[in-house]
Protein backbone atom coordinates (compact mmCIF):
# COMPACT_ATOMS: atom_id res chain seq x y z
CA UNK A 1 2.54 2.25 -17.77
CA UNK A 2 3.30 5.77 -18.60
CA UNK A 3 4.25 8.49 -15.96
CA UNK A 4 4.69 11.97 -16.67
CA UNK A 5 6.33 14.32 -13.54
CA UNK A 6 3.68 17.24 -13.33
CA UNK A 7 2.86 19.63 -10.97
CA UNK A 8 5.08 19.63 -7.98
CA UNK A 9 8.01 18.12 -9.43
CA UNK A 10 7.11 18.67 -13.30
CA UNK A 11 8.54 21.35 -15.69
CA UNK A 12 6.82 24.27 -14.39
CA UNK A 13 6.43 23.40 -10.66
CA UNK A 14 9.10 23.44 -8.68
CA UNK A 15 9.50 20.47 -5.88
CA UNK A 16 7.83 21.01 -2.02
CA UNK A 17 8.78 19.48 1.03
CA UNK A 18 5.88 18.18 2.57
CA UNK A 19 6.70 17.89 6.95
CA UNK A 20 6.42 13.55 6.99
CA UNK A 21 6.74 12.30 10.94
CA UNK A 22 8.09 8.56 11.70
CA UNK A 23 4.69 6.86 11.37
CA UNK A 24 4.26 8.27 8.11
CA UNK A 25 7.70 7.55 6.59
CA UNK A 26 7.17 3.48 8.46
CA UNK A 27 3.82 3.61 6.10
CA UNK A 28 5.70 4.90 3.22
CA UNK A 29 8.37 2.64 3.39
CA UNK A 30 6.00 -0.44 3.90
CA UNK A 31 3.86 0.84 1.01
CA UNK A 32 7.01 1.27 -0.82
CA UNK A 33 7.88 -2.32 -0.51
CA UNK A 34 4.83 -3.79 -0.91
CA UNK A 35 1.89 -1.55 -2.60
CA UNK A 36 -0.41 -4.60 -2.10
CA UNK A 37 -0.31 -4.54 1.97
CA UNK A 38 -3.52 -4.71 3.35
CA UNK A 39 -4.55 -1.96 5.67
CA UNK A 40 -4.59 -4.59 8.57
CA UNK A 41 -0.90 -5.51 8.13
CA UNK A 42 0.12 -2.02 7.60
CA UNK A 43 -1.05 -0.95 10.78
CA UNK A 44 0.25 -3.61 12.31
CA UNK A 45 3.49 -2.84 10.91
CA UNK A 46 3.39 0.42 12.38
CA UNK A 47 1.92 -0.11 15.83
CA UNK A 48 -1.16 1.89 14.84
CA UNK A 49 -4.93 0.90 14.92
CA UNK A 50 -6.58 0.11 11.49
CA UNK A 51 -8.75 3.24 11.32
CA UNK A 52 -5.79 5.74 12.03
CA UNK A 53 -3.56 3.68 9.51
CA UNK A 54 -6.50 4.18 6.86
CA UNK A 55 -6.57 7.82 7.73
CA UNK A 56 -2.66 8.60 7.64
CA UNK A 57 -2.67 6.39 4.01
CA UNK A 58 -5.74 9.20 2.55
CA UNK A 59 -4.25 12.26 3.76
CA UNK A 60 -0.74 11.44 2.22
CA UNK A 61 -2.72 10.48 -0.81
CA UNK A 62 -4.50 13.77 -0.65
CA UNK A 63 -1.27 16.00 0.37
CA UNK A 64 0.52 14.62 -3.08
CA UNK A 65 3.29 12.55 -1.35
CA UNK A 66 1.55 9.20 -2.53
CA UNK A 67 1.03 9.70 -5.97
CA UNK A 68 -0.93 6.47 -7.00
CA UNK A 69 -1.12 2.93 -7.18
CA UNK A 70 -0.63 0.76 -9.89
CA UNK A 71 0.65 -2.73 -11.00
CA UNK A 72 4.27 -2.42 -12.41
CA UNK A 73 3.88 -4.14 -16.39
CA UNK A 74 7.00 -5.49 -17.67
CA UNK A 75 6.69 -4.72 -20.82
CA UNK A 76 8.37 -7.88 -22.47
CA UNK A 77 5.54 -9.48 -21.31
CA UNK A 78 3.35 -7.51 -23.81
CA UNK A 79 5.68 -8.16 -26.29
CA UNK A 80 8.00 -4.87 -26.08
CA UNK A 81 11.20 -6.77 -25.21
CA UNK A 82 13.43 -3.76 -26.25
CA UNK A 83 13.96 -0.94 -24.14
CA UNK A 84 15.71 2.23 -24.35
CA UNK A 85 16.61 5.83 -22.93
CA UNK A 86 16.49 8.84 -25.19
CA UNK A 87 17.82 12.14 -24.17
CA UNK A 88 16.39 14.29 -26.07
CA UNK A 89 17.29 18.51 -26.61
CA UNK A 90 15.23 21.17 -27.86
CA UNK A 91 15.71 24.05 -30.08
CA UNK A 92 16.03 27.18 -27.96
CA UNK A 93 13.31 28.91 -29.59
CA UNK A 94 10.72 25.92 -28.57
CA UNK A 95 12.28 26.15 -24.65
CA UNK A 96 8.83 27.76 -23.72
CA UNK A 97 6.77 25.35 -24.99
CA UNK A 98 8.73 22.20 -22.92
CA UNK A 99 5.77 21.48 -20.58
CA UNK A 100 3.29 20.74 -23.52
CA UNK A 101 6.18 19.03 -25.18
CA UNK A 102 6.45 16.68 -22.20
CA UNK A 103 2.94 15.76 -22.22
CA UNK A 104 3.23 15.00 -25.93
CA UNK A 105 5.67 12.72 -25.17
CA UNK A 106 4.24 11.09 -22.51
CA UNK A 107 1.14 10.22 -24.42
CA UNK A 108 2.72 7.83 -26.88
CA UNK A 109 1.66 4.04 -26.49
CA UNK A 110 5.93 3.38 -26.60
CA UNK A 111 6.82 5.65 -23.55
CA UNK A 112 6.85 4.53 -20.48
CA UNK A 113 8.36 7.25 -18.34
CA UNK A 114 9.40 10.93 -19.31
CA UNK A 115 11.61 12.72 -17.48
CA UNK A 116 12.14 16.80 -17.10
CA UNK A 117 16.28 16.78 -16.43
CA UNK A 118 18.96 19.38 -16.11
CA UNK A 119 21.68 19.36 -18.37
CA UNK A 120 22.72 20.02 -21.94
CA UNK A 121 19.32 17.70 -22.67
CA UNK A 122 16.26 18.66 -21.46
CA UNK A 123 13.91 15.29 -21.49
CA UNK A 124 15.35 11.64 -20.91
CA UNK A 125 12.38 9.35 -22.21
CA UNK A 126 12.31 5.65 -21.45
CA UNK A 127 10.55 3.95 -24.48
CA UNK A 128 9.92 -0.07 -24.93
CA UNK A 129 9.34 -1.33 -28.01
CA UNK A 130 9.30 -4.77 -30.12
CA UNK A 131 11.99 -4.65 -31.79
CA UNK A 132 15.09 -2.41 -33.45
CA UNK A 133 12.45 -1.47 -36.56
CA UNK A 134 9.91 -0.21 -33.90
CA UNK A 135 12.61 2.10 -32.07
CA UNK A 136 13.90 3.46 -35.05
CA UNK A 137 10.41 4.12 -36.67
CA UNK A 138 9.54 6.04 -33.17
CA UNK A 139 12.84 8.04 -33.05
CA UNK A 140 12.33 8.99 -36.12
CA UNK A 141 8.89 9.92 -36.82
CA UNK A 142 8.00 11.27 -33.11
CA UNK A 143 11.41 12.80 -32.41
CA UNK A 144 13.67 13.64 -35.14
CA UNK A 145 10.18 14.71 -37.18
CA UNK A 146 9.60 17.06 -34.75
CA UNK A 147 10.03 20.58 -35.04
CA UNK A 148 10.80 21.23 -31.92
CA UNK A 149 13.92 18.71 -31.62
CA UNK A 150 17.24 19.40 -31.93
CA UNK A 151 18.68 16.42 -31.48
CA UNK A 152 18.46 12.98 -29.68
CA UNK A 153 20.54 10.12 -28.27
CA UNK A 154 19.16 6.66 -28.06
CA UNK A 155 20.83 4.11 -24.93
CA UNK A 156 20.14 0.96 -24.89
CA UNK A 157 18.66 -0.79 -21.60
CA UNK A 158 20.17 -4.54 -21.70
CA UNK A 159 18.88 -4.95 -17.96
CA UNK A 160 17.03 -2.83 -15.13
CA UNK A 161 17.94 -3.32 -11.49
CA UNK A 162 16.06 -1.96 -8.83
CA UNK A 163 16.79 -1.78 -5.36
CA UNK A 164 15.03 -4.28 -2.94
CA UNK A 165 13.06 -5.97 -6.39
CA UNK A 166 14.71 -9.03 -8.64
CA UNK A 167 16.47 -7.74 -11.95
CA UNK A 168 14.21 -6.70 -15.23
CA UNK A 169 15.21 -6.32 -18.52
């Protein structure tokens, strides 16, 4: 699954606080836990009738605070059992051109998540390939290839663990 942070909290937005009361952060954590709730159980979980839950659900949907749903891949399973971070750092002269960059990035079968970050890099991508051959061929013809690249640094991911969810590799 690939994710690219736009808008709000993407390279040219800047993040927005959005005003979230208790029933709303109950929903989100629920949601957060377990995407699949029904609408039913959700309510119930937070003491509120169905139609009100169903309401609350749409408007953060609509206000940008839930950004989507979607079944989490693990990409071993599709045969990409090697994983890796990349910081990557661009040239100064292609710093206004770093949105566009990003969404280059992101649209590459190998990356799964690209990240805008502060710091002496300016992207962190997390990439999952086959094998060794793969990563290398991808550094090197979608990175170091590019004009816009100054350098990179690839970190291996021997295992993923996320809170509240049984470890990944």
């Amino acid at each position: 699954m690939k994710k690219v942070s736009s808008g709000s909290n993407g390279a040219g937005g800047a993040a927005r606080a959005v005003p979230l009361d208790a029933t709303d952060r109950l929903l989100l954590d629920e949601l957060a836990r377990d995407g699949r709730i029904t609408n039913n159980a959700l309510a119930a979980a937070a003491g509120i009738a169905p139609s009100t839950c169903l309401g609350r659900v749409r408007a953060l949907v609509e206000r940008g605070v839930i950004r989507g749903f979607h079944a989490d891949i693990d990409p071993a399973a599709l045969g990409r059992d090697l994983q890796a971070m990349i910081a990557v750092r661009v040239h100064p002269s292609a710093r206004s051109h770093l949105a566009e960059f990003g969404e280059q990035l992101a649209a590459l079968p190998e990356v799964e998540n690209v990240y805008f970050i502060a710091g002496a890099d300016d992207y962190l991508i997390h990439v999952a390939t086959a094998d060794s051959g793969e990563l290398r061929s991808f550094v090197l013809d979608n990175l170091s290839a590019h004009p816009a690249v100054a350098s990179t640094e690839t970190i291996l991911i021997f295992e993923h663990v996320r809170p509240g969810h049984h470890s990944t590799a």
